[in-house]
PDB file of N, CA and C in Angstrom:
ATOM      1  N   UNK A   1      65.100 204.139 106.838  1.00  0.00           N
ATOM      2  CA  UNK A   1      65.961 203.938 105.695  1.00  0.00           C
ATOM      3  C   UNK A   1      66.617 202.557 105.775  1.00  0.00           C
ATOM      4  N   UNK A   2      66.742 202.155 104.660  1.00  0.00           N
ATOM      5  CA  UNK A   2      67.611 200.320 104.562  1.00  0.00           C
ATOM      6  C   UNK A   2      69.128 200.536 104.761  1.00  0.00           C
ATOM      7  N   UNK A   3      69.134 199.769 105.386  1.00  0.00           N
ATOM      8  CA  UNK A   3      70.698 199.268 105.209  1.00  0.00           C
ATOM      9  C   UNK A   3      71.167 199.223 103.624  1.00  0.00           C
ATOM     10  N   UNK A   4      72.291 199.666 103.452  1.00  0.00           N
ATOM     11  CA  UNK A   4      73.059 199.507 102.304  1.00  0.00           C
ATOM     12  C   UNK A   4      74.002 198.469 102.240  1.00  0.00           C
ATOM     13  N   UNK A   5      74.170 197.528 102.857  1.00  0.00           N
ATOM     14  CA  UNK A   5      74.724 196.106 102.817  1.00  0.00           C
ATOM     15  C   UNK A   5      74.158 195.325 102.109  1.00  0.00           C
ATOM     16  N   UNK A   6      73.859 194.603 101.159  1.00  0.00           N
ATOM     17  CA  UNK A   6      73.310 193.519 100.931  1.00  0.00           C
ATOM     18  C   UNK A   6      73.593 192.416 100.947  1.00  0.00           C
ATOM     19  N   UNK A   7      71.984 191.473 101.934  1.00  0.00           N
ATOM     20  CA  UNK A   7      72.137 190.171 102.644  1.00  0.00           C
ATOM     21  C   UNK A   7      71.374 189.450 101.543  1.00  0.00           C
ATOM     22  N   UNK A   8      71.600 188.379 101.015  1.00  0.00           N
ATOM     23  CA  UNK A   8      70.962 187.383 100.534  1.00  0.00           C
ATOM     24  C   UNK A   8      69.512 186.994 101.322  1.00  0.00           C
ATOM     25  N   UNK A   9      68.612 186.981 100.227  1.00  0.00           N
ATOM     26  CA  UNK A   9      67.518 185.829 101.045  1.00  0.00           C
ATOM     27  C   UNK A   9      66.825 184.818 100.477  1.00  0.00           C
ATOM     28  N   UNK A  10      66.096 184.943 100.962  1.00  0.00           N
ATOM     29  CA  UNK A  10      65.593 183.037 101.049  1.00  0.00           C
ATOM     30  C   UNK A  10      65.310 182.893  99.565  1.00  0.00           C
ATOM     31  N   UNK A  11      64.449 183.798  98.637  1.00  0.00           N
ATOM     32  CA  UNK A  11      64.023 183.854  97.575  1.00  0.00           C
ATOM     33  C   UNK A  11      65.055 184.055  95.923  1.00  0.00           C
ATOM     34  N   UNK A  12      66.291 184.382  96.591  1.00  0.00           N
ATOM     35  CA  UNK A  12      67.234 184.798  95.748  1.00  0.00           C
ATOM     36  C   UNK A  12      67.952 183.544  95.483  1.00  0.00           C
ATOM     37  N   UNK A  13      67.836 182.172  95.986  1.00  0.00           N
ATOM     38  CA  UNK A  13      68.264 181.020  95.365  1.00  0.00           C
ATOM     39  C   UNK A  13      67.550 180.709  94.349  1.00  0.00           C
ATOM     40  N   UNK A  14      66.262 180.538  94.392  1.00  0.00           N
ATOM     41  CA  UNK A  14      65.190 180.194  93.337  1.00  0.00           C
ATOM     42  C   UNK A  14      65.008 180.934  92.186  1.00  0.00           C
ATOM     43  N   UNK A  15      65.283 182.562  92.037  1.00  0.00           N
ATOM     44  CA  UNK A  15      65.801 183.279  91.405  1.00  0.00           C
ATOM     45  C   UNK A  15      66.156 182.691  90.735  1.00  0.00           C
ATOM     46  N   UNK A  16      67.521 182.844  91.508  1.00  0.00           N
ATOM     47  CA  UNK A  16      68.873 181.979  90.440  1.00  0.00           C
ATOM     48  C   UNK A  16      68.892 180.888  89.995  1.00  0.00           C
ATOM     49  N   UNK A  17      68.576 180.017  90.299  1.00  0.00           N
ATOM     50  CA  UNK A  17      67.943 178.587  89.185  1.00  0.00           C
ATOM     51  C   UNK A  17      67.367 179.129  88.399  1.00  0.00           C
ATOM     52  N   UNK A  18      66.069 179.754  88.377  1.00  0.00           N
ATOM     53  CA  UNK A  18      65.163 180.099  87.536  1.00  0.00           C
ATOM     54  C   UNK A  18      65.751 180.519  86.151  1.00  0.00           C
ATOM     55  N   UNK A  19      67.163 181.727  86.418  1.00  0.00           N
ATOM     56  CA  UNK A  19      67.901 182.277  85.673  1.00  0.00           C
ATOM     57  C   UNK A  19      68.801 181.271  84.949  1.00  0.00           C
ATOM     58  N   UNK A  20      69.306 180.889  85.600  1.00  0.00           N
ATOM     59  CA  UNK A  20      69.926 179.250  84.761  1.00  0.00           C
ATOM     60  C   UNK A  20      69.433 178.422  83.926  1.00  0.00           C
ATOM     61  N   UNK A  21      67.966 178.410  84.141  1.00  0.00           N
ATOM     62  CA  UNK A  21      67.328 177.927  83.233  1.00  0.00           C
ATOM     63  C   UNK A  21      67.211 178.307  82.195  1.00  0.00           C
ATOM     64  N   UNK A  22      66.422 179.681  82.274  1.00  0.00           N
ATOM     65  CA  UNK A  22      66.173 180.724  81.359  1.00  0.00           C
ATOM     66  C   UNK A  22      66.984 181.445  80.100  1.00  0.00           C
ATOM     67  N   UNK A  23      67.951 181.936  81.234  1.00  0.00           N
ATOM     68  CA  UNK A  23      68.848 183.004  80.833  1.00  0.00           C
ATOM     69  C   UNK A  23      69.750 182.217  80.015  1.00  0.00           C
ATOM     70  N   UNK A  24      69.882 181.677  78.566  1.00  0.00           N
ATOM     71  CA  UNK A  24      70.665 181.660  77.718  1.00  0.00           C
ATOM     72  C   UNK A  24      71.318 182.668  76.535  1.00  0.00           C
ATOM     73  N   UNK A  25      72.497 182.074  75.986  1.00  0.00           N
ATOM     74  CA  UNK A  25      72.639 182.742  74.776  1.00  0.00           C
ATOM     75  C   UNK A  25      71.797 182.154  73.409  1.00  0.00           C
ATOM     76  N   UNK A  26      71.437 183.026  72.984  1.00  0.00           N
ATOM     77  CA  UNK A  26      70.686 182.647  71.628  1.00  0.00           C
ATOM     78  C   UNK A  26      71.649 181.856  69.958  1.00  0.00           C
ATOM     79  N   UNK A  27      72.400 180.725  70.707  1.00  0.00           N
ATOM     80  CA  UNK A  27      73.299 180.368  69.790  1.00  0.00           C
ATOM     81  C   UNK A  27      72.721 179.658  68.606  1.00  0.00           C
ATOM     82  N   UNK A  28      71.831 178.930  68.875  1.00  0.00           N
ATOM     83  CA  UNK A  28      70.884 178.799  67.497  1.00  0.00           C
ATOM     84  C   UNK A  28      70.502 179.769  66.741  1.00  0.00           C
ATOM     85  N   UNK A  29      69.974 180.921  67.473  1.00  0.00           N
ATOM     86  CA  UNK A  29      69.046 181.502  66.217  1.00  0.00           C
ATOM     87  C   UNK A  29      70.309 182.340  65.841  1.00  0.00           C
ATOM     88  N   UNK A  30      71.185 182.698  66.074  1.00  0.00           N
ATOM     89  CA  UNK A  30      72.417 183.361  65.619  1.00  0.00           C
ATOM     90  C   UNK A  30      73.409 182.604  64.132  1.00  0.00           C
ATOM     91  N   UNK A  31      73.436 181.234  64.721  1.00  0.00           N
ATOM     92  CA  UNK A  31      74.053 180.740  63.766  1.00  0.00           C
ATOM     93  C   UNK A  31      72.682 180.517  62.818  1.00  0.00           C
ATOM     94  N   UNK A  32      71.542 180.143  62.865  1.00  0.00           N
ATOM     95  CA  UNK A  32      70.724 179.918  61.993  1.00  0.00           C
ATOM     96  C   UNK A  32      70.371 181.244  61.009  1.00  0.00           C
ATOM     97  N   UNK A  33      70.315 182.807  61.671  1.00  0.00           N
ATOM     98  CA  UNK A  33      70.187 183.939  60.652  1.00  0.00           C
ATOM     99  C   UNK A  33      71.666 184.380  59.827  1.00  0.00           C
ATOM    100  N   UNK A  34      72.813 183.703  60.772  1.00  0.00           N
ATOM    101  CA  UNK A  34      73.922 183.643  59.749  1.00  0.00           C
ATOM    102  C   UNK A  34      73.382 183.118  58.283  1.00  0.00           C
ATOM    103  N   UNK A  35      73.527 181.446  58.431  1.00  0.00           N
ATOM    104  CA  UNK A  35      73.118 180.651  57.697  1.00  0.00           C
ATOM    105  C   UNK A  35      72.274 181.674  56.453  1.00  0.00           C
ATOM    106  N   UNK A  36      71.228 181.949  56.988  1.00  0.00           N
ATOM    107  CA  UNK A  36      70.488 182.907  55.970  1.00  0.00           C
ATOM    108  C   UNK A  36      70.833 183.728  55.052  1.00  0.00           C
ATOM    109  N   UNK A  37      71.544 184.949  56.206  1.00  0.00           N
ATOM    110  CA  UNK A  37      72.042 185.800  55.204  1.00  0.00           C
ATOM    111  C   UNK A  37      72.656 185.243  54.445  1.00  0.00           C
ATOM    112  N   UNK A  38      73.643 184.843  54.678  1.00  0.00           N
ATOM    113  CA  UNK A  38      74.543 183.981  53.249  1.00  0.00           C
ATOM    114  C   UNK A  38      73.833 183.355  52.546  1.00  0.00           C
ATOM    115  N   UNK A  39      72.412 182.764  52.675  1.00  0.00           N
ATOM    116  CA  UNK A  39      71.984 182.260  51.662  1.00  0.00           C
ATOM    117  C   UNK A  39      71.401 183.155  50.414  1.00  0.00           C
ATOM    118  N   UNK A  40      70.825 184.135  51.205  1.00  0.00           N
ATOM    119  CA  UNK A  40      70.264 185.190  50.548  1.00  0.00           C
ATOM    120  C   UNK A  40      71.336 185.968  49.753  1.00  0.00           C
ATOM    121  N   UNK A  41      72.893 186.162  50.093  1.00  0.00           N
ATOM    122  CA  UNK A  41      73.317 186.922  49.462  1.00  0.00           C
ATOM    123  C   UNK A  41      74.043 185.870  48.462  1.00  0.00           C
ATOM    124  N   UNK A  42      74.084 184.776  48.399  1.00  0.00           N
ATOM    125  CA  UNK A  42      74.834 183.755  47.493  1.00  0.00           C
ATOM    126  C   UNK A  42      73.464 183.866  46.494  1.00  0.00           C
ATOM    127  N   UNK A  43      71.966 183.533  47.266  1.00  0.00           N
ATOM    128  CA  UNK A  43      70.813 183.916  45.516  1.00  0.00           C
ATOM    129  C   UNK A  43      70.969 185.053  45.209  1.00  0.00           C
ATOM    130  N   UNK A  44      71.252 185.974  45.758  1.00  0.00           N
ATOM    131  CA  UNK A  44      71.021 187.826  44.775  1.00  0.00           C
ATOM    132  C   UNK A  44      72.706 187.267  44.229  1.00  0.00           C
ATOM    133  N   UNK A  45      73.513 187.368  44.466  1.00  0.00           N
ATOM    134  CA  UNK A  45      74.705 186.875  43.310  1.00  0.00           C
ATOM    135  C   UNK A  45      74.615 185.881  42.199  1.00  0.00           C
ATOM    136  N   UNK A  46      73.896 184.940  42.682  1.00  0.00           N
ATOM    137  CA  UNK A  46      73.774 183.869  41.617  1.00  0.00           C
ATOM    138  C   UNK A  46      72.983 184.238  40.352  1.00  0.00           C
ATOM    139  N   UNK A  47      71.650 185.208  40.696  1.00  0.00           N
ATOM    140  CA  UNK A  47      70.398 185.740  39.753  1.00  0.00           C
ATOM    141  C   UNK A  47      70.937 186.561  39.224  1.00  0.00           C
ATOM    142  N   UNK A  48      71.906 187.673  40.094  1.00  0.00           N
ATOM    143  CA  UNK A  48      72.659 188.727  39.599  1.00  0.00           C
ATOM    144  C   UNK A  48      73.326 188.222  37.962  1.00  0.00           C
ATOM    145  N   UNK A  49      73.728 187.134  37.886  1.00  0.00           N
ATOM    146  CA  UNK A  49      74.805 186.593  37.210  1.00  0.00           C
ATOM    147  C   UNK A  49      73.954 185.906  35.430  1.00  0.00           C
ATOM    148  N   UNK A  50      72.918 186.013  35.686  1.00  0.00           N
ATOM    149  CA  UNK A  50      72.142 185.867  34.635  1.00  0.00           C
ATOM    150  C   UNK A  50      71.046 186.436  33.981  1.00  0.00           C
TER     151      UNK A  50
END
């Protein structure tokens, strides 16, 4: 059975860069499907209107 301590190893630095790289928040495509919806709901109001 393992020990229930956990030791760091050699491979868990590179990991973690890897993750730094990777691992973002999606702040573009968030503000960009904002952007959208509002566009979409400013044309169904605007068409609405005529």
């Amino acid at each position: 059975m393992k020990p229930m301590i956990w030791h760091p190893e050699e491979k868990d630095a590179r990991v973690n860069q890897y993750l730094d790289r990777v691992n973002h928040e999606p702040w573009l495509a968030i503000f960009a499907g904002a952007i959208g919806v509002l566009l979409l709901l400013s044309l169904m109001i605007f068409l609405g209107l005529f």
